[in-house]
N, C-alpha and C. Protein backbone atom coordinates (compact mmCIF):
# COMPACT_ATOMS: atom_id res chain seq x y z
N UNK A 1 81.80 61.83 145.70
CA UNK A 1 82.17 61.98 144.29
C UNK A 1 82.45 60.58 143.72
N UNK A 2 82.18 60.40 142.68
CA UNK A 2 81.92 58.95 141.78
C UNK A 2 83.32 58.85 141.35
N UNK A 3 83.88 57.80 141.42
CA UNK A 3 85.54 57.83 140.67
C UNK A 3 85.48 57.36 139.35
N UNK A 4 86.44 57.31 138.52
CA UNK A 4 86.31 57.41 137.32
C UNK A 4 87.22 56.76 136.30
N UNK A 5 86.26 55.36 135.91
CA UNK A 5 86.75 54.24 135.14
C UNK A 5 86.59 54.26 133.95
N UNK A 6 87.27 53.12 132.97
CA UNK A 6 87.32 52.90 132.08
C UNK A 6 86.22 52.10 131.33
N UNK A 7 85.63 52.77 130.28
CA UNK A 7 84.49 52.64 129.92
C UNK A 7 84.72 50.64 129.24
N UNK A 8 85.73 50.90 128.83
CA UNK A 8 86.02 49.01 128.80
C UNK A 8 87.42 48.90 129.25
N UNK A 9 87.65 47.76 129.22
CA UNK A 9 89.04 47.11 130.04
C UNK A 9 90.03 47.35 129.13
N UNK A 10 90.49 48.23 129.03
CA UNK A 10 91.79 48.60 127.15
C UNK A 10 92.85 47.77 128.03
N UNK A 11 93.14 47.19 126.26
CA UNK A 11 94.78 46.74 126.82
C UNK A 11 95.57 47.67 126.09
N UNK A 12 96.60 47.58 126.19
CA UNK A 12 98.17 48.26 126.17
C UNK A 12 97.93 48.44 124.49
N UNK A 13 98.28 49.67 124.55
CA UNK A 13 98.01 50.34 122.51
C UNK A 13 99.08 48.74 122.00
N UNK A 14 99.08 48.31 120.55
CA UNK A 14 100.05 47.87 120.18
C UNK A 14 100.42 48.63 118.83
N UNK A 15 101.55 48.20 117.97
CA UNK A 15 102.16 48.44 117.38
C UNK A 15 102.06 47.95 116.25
N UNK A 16 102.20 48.40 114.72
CA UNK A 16 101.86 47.37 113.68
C UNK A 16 100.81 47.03 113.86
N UNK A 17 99.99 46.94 114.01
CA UNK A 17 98.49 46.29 114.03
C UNK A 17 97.88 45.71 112.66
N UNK A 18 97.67 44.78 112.70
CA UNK A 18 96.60 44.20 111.56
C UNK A 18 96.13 42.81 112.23
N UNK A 19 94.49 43.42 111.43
CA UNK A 19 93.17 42.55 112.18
C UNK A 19 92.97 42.87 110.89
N UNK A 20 91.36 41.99 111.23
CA UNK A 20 90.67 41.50 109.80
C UNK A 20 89.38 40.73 110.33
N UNK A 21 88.42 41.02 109.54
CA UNK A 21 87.26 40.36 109.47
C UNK A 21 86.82 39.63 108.12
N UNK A 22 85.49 39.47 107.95
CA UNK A 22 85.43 39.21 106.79
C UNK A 22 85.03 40.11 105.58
N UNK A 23 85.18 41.62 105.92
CA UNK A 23 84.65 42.49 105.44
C UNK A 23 85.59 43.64 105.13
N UNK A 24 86.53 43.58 106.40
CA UNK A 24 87.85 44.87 105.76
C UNK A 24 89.18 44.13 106.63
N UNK A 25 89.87 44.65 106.40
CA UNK A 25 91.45 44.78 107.38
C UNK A 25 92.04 45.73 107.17
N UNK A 26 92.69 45.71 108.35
CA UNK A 26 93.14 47.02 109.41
C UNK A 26 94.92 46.68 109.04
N UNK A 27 95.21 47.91 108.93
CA UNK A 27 96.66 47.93 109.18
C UNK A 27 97.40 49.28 109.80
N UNK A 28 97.61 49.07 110.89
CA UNK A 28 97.64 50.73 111.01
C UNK A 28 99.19 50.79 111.91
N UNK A 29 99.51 51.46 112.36
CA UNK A 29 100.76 52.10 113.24
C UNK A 29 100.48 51.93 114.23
N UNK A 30 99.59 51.82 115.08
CA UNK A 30 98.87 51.88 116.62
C UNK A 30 97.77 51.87 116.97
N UNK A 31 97.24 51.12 117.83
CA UNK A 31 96.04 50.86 117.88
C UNK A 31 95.96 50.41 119.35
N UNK A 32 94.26 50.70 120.07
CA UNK A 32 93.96 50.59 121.35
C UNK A 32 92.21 49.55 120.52
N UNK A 33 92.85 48.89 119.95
CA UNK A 33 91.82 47.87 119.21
C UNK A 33 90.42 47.90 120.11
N UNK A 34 90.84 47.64 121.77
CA UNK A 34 89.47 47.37 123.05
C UNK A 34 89.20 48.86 123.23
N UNK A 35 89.73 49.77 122.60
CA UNK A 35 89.05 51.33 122.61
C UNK A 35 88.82 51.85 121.62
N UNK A 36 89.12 50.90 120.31
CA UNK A 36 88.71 51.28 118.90
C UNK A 36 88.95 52.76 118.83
N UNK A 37 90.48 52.98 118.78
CA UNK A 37 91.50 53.90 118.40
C UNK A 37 91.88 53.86 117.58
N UNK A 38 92.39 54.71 116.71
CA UNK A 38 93.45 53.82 115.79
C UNK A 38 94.76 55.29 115.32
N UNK A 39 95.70 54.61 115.28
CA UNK A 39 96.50 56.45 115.49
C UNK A 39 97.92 55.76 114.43
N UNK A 40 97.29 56.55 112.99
CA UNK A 40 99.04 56.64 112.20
C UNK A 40 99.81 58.43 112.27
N UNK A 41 100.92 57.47 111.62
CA UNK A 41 102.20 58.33 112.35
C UNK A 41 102.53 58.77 110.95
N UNK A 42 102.55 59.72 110.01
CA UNK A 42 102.70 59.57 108.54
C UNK A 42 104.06 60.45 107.74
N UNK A 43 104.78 60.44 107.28
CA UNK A 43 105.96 60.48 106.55
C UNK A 43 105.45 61.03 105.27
N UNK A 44 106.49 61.83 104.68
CA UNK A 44 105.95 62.48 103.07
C UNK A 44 105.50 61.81 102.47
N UNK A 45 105.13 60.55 102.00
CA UNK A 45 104.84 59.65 101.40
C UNK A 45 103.70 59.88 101.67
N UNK A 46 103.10 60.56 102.50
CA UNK A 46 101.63 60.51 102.60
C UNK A 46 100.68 62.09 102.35
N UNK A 47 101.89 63.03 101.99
CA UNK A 47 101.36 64.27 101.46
C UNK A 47 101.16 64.71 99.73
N UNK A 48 101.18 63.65 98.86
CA UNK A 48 101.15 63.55 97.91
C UNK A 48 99.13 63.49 97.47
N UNK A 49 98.90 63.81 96.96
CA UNK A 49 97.46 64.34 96.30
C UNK A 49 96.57 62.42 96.36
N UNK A 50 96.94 61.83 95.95
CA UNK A 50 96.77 60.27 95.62
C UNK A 50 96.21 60.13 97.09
N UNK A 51 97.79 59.94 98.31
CA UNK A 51 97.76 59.11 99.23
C UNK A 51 96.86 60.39 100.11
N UNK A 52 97.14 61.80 100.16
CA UNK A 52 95.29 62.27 101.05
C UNK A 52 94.18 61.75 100.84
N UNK A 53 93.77 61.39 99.26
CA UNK A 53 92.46 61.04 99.61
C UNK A 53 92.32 59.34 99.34
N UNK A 54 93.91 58.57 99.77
CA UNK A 54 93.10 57.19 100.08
C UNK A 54 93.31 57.68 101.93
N UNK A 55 93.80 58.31 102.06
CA UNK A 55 93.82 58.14 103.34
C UNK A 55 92.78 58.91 104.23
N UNK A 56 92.32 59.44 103.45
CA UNK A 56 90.94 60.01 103.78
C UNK A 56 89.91 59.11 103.22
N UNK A 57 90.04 58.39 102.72
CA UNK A 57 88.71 57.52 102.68
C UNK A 57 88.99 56.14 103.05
N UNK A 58 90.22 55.94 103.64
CA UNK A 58 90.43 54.73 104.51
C UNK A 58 89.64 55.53 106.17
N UNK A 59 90.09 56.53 106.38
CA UNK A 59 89.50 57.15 107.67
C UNK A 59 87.99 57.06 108.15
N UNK A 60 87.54 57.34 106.27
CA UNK A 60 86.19 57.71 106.83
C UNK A 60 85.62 55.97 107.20
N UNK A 61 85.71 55.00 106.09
CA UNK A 61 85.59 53.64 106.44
C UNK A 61 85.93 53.42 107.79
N UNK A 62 86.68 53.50 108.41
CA UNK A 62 87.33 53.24 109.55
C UNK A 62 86.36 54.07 110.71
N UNK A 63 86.02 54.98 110.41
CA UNK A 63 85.32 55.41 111.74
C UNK A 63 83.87 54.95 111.36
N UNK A 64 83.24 54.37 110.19
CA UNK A 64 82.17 54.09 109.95
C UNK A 64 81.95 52.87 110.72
N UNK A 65 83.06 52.00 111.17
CA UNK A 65 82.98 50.85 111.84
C UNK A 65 83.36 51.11 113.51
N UNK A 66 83.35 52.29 113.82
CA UNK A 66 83.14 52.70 114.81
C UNK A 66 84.29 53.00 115.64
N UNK A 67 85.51 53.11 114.44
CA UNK A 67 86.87 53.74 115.51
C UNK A 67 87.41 54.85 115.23
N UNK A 68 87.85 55.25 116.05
CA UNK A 68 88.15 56.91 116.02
C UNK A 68 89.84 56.73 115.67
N UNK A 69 90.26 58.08 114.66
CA UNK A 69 91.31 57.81 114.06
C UNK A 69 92.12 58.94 113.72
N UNK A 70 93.29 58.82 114.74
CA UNK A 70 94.08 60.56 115.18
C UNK A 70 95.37 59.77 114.16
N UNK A 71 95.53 60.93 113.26
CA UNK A 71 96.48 60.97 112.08
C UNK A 71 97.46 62.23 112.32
N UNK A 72 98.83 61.81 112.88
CA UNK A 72 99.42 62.99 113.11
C UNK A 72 101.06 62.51 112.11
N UNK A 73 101.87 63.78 111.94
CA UNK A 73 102.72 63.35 110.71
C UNK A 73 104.03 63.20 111.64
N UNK A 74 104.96 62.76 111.05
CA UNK A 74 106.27 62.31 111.75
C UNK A 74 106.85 63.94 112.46
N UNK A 75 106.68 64.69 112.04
CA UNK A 75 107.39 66.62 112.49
C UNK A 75 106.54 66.34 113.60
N UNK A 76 105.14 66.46 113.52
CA UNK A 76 104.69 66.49 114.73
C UNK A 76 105.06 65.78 115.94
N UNK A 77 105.19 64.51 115.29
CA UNK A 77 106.03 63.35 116.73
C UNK A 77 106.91 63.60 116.97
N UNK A 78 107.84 63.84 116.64
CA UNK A 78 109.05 64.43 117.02
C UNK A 78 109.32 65.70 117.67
N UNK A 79 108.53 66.67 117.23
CA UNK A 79 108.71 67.88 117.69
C UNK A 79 108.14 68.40 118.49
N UNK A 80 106.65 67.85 118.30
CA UNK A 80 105.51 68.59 119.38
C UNK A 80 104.61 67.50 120.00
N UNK A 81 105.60 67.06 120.55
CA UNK A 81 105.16 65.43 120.97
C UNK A 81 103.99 65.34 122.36
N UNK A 82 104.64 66.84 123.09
CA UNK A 82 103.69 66.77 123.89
C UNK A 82 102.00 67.66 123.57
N UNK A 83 102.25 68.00 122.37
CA UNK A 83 100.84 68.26 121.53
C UNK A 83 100.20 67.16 121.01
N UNK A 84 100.97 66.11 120.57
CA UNK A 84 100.34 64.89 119.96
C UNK A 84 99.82 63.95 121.21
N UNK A 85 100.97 64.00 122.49
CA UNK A 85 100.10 63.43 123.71
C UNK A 85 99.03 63.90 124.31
N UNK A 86 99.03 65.14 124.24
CA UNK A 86 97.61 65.83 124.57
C UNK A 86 96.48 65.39 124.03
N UNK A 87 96.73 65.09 122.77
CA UNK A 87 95.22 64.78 121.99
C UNK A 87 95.13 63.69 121.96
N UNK A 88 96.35 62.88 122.25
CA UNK A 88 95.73 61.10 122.15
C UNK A 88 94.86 60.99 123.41
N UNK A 89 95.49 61.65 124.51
CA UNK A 89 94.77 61.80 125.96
C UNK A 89 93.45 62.23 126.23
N UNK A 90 93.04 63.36 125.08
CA UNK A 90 91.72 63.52 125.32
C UNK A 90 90.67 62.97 125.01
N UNK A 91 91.54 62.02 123.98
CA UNK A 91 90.45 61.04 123.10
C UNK A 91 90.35 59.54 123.87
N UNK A 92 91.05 59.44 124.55
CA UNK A 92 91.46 58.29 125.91
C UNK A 92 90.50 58.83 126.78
N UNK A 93 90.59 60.41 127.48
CA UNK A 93 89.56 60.60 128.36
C UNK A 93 88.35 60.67 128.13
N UNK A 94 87.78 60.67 126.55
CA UNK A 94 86.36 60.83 126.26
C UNK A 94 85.53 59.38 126.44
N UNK A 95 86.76 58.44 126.50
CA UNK A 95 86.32 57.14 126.31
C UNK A 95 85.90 56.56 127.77
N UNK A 96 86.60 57.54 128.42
CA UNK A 96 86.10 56.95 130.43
C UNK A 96 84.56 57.50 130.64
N UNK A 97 84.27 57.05 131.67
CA UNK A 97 82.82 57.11 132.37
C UNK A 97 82.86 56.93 133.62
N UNK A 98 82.28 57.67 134.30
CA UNK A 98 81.67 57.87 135.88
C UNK A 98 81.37 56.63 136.50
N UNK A 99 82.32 55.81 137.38
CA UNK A 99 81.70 54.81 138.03
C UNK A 99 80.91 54.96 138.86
N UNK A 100 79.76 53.94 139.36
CA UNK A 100 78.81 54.09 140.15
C UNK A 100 79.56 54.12 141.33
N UNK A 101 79.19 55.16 142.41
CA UNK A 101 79.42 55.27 143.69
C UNK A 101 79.42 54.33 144.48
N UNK A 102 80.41 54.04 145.42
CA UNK A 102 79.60 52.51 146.42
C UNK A 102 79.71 52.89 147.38
């Protein structure tokens, strides 16, 4: 049986994140930048009609550049935390791959 690595070398999620190119910047709550993750944590401030659809069209930009982007709200972190770890995990495990056998 083939064991089972990491499709790139991720470092450690960080916190606050902002990067930048010459084309957009990133500001987000958490990020696995070498797994092009990106995971906010969001507060009422973000259930207001306005901030869904910038934040839906910051998302869609954001995965157009090729990162995947789990948006879960502060109740959820707190409360169903091990629902919110579940899904960061599966999106962590989609990112591994089958090492070659030796």
């Amino acid at each position: 049986m083939a064991d089972v690595g990491y499709a790139a070398e991720f470092s450690q999620p960080r916190r606050k994140v902002s990067a930048r190119n010459s084309h957009w910047s990133l500001y987000s709550d958490f990020a696995w930048l070498s797994a092009r993750i990106i995971i906010e944590v969001d507060g009422d401030t973000h259930a207001t009609d306005a901030n869904i659809k910038h934040d839906e069209a910051r998302d869609e930009f954001l995965r157009r550049q090729g990162f995947c982007v789990l948006r879960f709200n502060n109740n959820n972190v707190i409360y169903a935390e091990k629902a919110v770890y579940l899904e960061i995990e599966a999106v962590l495990q989609s990112k591994l791959v089958a090492a070659p056998a030796s």
